[in-house]
Protein backbone atom coordinates (compact mmCIF):
# COMPACT_ATOMS: atom_id res chain seq x y z
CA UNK A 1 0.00 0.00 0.00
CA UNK A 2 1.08 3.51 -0.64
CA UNK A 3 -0.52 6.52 0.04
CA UNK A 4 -0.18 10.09 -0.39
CA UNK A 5 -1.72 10.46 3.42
CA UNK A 6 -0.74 13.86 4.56
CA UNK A 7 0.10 14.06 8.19
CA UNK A 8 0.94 15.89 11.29
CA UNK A 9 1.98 14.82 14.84
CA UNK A 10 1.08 17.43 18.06
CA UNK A 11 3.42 15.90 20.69
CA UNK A 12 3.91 17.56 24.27
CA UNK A 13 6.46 18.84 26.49
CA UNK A 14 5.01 16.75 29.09
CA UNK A 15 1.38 14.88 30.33
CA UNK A 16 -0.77 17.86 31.33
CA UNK A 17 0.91 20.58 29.38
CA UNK A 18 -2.75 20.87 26.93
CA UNK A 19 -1.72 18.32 24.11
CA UNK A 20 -4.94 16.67 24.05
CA UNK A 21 -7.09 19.98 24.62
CA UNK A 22 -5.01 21.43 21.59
CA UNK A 23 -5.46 18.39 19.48
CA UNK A 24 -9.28 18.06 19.96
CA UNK A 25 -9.43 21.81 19.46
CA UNK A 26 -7.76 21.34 15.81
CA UNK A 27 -9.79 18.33 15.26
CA UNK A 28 -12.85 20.25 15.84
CA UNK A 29 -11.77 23.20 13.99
CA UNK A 30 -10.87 21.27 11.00
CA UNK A 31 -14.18 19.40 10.91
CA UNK A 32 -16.01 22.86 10.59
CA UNK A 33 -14.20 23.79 7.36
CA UNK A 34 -15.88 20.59 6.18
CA UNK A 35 -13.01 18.48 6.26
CA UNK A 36 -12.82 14.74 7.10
CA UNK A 37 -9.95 14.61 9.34
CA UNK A 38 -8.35 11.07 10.45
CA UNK A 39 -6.98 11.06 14.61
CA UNK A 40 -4.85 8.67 15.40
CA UNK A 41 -3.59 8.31 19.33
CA UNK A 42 0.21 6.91 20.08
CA UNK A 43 0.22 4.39 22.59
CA UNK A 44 -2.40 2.19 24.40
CA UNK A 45 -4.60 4.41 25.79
CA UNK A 46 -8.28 3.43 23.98
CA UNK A 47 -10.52 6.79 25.92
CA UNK A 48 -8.70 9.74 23.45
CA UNK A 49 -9.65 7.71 20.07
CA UNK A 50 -12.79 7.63 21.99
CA UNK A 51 -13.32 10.76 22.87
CA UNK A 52 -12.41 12.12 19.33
CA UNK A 53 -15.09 9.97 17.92
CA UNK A 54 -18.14 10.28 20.52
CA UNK A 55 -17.64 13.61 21.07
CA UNK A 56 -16.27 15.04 17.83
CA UNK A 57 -17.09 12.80 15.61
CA UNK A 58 -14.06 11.91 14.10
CA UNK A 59 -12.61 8.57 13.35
CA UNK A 60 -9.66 7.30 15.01
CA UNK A 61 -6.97 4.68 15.92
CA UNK A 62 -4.02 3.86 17.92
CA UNK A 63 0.01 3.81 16.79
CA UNK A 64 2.06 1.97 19.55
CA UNK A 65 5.05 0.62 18.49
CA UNK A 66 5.53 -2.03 21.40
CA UNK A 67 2.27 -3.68 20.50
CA UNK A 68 2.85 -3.82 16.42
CA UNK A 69 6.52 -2.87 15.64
CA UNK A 70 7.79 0.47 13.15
CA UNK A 71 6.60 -2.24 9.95
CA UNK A 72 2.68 -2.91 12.23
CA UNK A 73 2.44 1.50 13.00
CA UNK A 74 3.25 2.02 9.33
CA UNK A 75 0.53 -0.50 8.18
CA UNK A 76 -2.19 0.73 10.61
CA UNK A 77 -1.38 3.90 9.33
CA UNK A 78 -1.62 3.81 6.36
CA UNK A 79 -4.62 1.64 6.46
CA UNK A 80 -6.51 4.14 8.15
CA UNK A 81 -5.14 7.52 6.77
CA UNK A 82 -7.13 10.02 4.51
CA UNK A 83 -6.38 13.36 2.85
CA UNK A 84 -6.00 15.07 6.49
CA UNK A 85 -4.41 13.04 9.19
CA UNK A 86 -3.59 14.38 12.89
CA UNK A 87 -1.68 12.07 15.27
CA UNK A 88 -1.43 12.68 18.95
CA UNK A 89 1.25 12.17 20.92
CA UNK A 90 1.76 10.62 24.21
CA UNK A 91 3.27 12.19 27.51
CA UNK A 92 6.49 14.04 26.63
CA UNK A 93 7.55 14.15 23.29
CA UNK A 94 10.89 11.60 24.66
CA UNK A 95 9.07 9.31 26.92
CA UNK A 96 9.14 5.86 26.10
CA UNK A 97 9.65 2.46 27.62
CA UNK A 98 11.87 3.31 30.09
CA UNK A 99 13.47 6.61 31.76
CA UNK A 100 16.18 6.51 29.41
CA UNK A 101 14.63 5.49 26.29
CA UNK A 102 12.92 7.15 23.65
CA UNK A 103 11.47 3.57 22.32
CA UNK A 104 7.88 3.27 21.58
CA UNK A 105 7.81 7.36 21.95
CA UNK A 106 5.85 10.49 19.83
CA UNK A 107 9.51 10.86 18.64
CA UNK A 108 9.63 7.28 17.33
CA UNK A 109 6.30 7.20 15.73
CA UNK A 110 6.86 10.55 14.18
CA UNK A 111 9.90 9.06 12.63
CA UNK A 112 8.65 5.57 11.67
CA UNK A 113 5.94 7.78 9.61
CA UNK A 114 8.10 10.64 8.12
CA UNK A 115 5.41 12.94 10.17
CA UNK A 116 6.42 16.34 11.14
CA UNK A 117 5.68 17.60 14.75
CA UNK A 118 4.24 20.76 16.58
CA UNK A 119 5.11 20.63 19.63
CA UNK A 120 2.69 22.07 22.21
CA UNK A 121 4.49 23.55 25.40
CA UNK A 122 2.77 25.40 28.21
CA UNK A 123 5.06 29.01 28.67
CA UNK A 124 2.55 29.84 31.74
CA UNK A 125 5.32 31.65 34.03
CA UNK A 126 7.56 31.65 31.48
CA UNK A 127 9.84 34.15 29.33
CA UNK A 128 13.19 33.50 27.44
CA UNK A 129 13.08 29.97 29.18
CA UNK A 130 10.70 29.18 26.79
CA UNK A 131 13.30 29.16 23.80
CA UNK A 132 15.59 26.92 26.35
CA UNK A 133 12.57 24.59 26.08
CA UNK A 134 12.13 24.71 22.49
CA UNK A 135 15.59 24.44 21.72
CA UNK A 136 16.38 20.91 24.17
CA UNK A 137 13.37 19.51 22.25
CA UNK A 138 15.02 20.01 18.89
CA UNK A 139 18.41 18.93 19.65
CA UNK A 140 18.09 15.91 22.04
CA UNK A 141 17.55 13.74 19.63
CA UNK A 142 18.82 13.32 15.91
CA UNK A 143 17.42 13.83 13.27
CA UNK A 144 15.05 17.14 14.55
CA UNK A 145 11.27 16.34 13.85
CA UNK A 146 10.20 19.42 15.23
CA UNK A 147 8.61 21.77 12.24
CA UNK A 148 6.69 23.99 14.79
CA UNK A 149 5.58 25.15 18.12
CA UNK A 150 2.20 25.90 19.58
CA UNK A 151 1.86 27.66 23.33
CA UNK A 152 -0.37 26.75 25.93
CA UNK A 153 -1.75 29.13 28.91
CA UNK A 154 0.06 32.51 26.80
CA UNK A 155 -1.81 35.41 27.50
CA UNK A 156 -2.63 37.40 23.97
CA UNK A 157 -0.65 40.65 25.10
CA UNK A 158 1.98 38.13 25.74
CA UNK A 159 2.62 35.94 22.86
CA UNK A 160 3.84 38.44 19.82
CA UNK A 161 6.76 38.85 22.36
CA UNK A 162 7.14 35.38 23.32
CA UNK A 163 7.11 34.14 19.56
CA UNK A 164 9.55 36.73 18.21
CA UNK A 165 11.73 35.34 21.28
CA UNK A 166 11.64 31.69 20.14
CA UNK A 167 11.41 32.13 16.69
CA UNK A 168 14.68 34.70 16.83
CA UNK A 169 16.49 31.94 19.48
CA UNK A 170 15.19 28.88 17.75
CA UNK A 171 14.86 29.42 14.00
CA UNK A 172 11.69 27.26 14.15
CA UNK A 173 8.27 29.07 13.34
CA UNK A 174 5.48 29.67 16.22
CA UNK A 175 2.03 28.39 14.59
CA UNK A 176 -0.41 29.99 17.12
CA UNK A 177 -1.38 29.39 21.08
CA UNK A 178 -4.47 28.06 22.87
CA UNK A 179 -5.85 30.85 25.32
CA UNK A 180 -6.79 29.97 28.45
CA UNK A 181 -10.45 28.59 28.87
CA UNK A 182 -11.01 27.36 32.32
CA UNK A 183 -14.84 26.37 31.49
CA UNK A 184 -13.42 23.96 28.57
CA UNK A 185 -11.48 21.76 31.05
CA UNK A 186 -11.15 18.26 29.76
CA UNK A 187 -9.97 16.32 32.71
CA UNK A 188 -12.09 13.86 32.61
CA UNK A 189 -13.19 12.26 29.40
CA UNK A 190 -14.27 8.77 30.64
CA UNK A 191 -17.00 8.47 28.14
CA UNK A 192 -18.00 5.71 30.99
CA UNK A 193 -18.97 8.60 33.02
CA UNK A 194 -20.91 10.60 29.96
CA UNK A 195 -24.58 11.12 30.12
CA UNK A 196 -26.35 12.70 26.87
CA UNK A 197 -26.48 16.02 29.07
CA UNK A 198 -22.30 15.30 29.08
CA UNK A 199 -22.47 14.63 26.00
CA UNK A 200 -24.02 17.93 24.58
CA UNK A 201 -21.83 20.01 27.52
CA UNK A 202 -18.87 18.18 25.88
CA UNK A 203 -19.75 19.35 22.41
CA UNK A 204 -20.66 22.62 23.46
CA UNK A 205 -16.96 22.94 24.93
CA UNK A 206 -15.40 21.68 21.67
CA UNK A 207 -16.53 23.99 19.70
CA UNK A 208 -15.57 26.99 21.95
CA UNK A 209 -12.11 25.18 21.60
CA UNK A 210 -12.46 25.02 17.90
CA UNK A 211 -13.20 28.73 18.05
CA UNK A 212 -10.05 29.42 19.59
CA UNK A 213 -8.05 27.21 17.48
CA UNK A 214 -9.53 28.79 14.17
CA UNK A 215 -8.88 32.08 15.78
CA UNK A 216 -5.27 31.79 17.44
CA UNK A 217 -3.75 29.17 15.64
CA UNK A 218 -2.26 29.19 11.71
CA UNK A 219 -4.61 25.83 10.80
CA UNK A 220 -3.31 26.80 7.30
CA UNK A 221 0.17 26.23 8.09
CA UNK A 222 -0.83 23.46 10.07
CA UNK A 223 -2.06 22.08 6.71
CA UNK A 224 0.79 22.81 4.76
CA UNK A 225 3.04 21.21 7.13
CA UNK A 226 0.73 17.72 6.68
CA UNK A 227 0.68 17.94 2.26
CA UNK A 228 4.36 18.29 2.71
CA UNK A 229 4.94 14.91 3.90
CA UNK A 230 6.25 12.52 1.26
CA UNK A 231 3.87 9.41 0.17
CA UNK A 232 4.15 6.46 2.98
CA UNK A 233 4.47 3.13 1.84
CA UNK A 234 3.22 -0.19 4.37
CA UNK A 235 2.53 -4.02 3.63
CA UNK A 236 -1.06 -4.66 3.91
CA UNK A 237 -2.60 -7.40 6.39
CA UNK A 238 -1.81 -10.79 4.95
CA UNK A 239 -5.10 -11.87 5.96
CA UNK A 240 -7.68 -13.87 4.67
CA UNK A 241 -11.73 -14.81 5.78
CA UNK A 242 -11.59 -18.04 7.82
CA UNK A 243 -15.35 -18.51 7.36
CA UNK A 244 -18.41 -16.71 8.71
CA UNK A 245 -19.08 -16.37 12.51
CA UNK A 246 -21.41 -14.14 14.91
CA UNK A 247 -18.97 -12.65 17.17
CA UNK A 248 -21.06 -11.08 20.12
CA UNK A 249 -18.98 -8.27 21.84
CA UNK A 250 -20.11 -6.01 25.03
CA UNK A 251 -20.69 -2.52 23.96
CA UNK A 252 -22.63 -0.11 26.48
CA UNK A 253 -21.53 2.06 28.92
CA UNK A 254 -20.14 -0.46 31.38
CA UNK A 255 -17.88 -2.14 28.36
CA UNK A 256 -16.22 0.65 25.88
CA UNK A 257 -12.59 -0.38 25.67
CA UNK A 258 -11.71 -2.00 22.41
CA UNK A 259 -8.63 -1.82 20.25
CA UNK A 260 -10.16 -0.85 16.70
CA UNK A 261 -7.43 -2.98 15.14
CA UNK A 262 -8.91 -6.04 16.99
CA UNK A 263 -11.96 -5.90 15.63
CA UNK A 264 -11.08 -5.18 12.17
CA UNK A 265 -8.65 -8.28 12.15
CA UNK A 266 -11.77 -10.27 13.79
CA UNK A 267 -13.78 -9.18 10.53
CA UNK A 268 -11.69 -9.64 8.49
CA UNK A 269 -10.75 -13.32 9.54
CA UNK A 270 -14.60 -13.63 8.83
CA UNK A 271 -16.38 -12.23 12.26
CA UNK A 272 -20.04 -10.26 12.15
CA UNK A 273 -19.80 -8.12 15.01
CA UNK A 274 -22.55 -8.29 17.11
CA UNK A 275 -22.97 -5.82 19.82
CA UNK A 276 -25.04 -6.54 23.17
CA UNK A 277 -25.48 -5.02 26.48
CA UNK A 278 -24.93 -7.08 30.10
CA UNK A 279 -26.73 -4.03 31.67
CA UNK A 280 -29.86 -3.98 29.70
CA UNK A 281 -30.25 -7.61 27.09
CA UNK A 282 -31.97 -10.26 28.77
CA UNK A 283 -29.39 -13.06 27.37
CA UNK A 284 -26.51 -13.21 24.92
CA UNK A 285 -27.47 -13.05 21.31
CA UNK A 286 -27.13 -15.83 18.81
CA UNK A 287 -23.83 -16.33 18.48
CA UNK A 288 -20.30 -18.37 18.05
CA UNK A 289 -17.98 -16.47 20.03
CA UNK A 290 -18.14 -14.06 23.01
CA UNK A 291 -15.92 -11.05 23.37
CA UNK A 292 -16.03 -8.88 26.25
CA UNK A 293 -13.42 -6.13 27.38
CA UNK A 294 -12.34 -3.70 29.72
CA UNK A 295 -14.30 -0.45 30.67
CA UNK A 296 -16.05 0.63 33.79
CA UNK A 297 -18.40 -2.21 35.01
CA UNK A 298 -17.05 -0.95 38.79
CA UNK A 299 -20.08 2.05 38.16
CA UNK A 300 -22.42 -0.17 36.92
CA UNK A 301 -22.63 -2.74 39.47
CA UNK A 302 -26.20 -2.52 40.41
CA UNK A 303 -27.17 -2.95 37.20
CA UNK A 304 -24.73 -5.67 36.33
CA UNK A 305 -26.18 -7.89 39.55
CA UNK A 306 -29.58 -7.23 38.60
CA UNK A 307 -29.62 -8.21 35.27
CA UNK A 308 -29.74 -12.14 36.62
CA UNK A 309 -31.17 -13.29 33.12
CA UNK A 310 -27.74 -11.81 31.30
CA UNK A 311 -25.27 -13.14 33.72
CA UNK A 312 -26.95 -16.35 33.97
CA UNK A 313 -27.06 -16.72 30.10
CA UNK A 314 -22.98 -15.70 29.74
CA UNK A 315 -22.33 -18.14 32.50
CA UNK A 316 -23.93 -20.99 30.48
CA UNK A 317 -22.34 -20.39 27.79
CA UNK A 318 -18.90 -19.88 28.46
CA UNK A 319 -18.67 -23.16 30.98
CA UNK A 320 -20.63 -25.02 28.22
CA UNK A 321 -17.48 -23.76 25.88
CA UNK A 322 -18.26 -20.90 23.81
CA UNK A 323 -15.28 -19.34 23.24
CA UNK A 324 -14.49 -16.40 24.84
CA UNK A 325 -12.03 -13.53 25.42
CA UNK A 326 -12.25 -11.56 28.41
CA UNK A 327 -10.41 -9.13 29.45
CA UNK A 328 -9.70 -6.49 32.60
CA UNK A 329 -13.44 -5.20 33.37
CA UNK A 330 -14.61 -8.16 31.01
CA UNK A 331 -12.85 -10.33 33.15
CA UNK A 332 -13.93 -9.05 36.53
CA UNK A 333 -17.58 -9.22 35.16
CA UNK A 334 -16.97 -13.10 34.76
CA UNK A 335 -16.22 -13.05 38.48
CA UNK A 336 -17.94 -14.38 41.54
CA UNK A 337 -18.63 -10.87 42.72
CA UNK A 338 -17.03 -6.68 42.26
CA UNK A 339 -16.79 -4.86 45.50
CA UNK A 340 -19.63 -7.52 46.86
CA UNK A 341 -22.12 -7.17 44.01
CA UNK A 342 -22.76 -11.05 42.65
CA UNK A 343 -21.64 -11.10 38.80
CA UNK A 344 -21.34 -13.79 36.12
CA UNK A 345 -19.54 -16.38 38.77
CA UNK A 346 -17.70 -18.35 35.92
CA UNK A 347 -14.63 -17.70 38.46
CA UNK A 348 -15.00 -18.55 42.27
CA UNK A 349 -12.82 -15.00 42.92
CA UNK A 350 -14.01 -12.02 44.34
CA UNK A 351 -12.92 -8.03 42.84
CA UNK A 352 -12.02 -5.02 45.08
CA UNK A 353 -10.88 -1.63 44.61
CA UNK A 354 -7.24 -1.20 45.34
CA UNK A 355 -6.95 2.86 44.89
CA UNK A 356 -4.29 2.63 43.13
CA UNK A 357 -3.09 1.45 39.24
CA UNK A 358 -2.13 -2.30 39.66
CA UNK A 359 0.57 -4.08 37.72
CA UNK A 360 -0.22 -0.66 35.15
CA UNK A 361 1.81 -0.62 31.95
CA UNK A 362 3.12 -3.01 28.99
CA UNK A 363 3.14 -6.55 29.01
CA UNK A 364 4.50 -9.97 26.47
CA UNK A 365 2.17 -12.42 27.78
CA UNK A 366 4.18 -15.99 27.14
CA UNK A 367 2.27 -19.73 26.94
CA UNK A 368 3.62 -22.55 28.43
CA UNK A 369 1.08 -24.68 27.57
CA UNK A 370 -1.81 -24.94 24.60
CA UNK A 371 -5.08 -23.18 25.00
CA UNK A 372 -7.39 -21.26 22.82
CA UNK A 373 -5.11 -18.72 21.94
CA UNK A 374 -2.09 -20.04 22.28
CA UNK A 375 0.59 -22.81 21.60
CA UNK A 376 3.21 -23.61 24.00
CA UNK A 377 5.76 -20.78 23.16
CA UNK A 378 3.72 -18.28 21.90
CA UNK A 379 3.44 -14.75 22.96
CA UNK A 380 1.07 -11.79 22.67
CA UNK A 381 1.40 -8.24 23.44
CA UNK A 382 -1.00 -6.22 25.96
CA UNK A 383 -1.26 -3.34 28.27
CA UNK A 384 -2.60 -3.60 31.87
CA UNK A 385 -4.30 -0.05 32.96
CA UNK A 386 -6.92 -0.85 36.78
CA UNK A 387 -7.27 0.15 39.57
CA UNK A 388 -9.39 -3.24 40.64
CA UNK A 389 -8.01 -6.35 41.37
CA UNK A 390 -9.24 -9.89 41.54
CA UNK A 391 -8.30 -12.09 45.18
CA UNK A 392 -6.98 -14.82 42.06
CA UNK A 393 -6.32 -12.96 38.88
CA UNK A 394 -5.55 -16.29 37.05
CA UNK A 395 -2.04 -17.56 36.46
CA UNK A 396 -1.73 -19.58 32.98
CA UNK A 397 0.23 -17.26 31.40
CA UNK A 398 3.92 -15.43 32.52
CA UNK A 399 3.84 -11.09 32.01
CA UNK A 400 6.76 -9.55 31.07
CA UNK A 401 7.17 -5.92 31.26
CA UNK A 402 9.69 -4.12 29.49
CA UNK A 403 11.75 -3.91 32.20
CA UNK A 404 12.20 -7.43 32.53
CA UNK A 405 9.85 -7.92 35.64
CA UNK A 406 7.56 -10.99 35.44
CA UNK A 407 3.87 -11.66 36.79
CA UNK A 408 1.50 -13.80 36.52
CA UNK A 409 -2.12 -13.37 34.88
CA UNK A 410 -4.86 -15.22 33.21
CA UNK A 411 -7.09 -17.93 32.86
CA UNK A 412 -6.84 -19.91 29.96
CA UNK A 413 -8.55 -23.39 28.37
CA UNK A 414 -9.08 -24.52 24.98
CA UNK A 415 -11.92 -22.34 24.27
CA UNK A 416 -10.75 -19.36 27.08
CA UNK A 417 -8.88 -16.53 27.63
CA UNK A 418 -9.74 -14.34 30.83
CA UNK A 419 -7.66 -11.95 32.75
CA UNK A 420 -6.67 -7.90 33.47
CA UNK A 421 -4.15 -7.57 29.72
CA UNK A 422 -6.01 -5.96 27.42
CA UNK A 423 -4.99 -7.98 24.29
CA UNK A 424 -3.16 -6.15 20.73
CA UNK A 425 -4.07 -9.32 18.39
CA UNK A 426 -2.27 -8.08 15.46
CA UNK A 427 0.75 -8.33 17.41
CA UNK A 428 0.60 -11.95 16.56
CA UNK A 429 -2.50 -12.40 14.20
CA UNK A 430 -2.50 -16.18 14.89
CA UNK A 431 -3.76 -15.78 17.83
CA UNK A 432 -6.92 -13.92 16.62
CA UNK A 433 -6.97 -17.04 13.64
CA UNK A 434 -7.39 -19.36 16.67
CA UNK A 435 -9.88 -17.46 18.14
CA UNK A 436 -11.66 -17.79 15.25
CA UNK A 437 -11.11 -20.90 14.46
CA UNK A 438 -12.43 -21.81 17.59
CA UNK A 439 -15.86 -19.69 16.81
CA UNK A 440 -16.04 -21.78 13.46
CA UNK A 441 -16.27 -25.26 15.24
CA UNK A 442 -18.40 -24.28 17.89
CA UNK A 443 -20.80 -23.09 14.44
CA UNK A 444 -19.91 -26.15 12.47
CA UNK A 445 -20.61 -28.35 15.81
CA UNK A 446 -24.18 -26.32 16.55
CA UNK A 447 -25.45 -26.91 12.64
CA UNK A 448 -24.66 -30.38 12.72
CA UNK A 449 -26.77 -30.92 15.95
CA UNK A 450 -28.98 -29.08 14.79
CA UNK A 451 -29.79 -26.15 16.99
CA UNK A 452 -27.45 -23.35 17.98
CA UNK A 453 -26.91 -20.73 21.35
């Protein structure tokens, strides 16, 4: 595949210095003119490319390197791009796997895609220590991605001065700033959490955002910095329809956190999605395989335990084999019980709240022995982001972080995987071929029988 697929990176200067607030602003602004702009979101984190798409209405996607490799970022890329393309970055523009690494970073994307970045950095207290800032972003690291700079909490009397300061010390060009607009706060974008009334509020804020993006920021040169990018050129998915299987997957408000790339490889291995609710269906749907993942069942329990017809019917079915991928809040909803409400009690464990993130970050899972997903020896790449745990969170499988440290997680059969990783499948697209595999004999076994779940 090759594709012209014009693109620009906003990285940061740090977590909380208004990346994302400047990013949906753009996003927002961009969709006004009446363009169709693609958002992709570096990294793991699945509530940004949701918020961009439930609240803006633009499509997105994640680019982590760990889970797919510089070949796998390139593909999904590519895949995905259109004639306007903004990528987010994630925490500092440097930060990667480790303190000392830039690995897996906005740096590292940006260069595994040719993309240019702006680089958003909050001057709030600042003066000629801005350009200091500037400037260690450009030269850290060789070859300089940075094209262009965009301030955060700059006053408007301020920034002509501040600008002519960087751009004179720098050489690099200052593309705008993002006032200060207290009432558009966007600290917390669960969309778990988001009522329509949110919902609307939300919108309402973006486009105040947008308003001060189209007014304080060059969107032009913003533009021009994206056509300049040279064509991008990735493998394709060398993936082919396995056969044809209902794949039933939670989607409401207590289950929201999917990889998009997951669910394209499941359809395109041959899986109809089909979307249910454990808070408000009666049973499962007709179906072949079950997928549930993470998201916020912890503020949904009541519902959850009262809807005895729903966990009753997953219960069945996953003990009577269907096969089934669970994972974090998926998991804990197959559970005896979350913070003493009675759930799906396929596992005789119990789930508290620990206050804290628990065993947070990247993960290799490695098999030792065969099970749905895996054969002895394989491995799979996921991310681990709760602050629940489970009094037995399964141990079939060995985590490795990055760092080398090693855990245990998981409960795994021939037709099971359950536990807190959130799965990346195209890290080793076998694994989702199993899967379906799996979905395509429980089918072939429930035609010749005669009836079907």
């Amino acid at each position: 595949m090759i594709k012209k697929a014009p693109r620009l990176l906003i990285a940061g200067t740090g977590s909380g210095c208004g990346k994302t607030t400047t990013v949906c602003a753009i996003l927002q602004a961009l969709k006004n003119r009446g363009l169709s702009p693609m958002s992709f979101k570096c990294g793991p984190d699945y509530i940004d490319p949701m918020f961009h798409t439930g609240i803006i209405g633009v499509e997105s996607a994640n680019l982590d390197i760990f889970f797919a490799g510089e070949e796998g970022v390139r593909t999904a890329f590519v895949r995905h791009a259109r004639d306007v393309n903004l990528i987010e970055g994630v925490m500092g523009m440097y930060d990667g796997l480790s303190m000392s690494s830039e690995e897996s970073s906005s740096y590292h994307v940006a260069r595994t895609l040719s993309a240019p970045v702006v680089l958003v950095v909050n001057v709030r207290g600042m003066a000629l220590s801005a350009a200091a800032v500037v400037r260690g972003y450009m030269t850290l690291r060789q070859p300089n991605v940075v094209r262009g700079v965009i301030f955060n909490k700059v006053s408007p009397m301020t920034y002509p001065s501040l600008k002519k300061v960087v751009e004179d010390e720098c050489g690099i060009p200052v593309l705008g700033y993002m006032p200060d607009r207290p009432e558009c706060s966007l600290e917390s974008r669960h969309l778990g959490l988001v009522t329509a009334a949110e919902v609307e509020e939300l919108q309402t804020k973006m486009q105040i955002l947008a308003q001060a993006a189209e007014e304080c920021v060059d969107l032009d040169a913003l533009l021009s910095l994206m056509d300049d990018c040279p064509p991008l050129e990735a493998p394709d998915w060398d993936v082919k329809p396995l056969g044809s299987v209902r794949l039933a997957v939670a989607r409401d408000k207590a289950f929201c956190f999917y990889y998009r790339d997951n669910l394209e490889l499941f359809q395109a291995l041959g899986a109809q999605i089909v979307p249910f609710s454990p808070i408000s269906d009666e049973k499962l749907p007709d179906c072949d395989g079950l997928y549930i993942g993470g998201g916020y069942p912890e503020l949904y329990l009541p519902q959850l335990s009262a809807n005895r017809t729903m966990t009753a019917s997953v219960k069945a079915a996953v003990e009577s084999g269907l096969p089934t991928v669970a994972e974090c809040g998926g998991f804990m909803y197959l559970c005896r019980s979350i913070d003493g409400e009675t759930m799906a009690d396929v596992f005789p464990t119990d789930c508290r709240g620990t206050g804290r993130l628990t065993r947070f970050g990247y993960a290799t899972l490695h098999a030792e022995t065969e099970s749905m997903l895996f054969a002895p020896g394989d491995t799979l790449r996921g991310h681990e982001f709760h602050y629940w745990d489970a009094g037995d969170p399964g141990s079939a499988l060995r985590a490795v972080k990055p760092s080398g440290r090693e855990t245990r997680c998981a409960y795994v059969s021939d037709t099971l995987y359950a536990g807190y990783p959130h799965l990346y499948f195209p890290s080793r697209p076998r694994a989702a071929e199993r899967f379906i595999k799996k979905c395509i004999d429980r089918r072939r076994c429930h035609e010749a029988n005669g009836n079907r779940e």
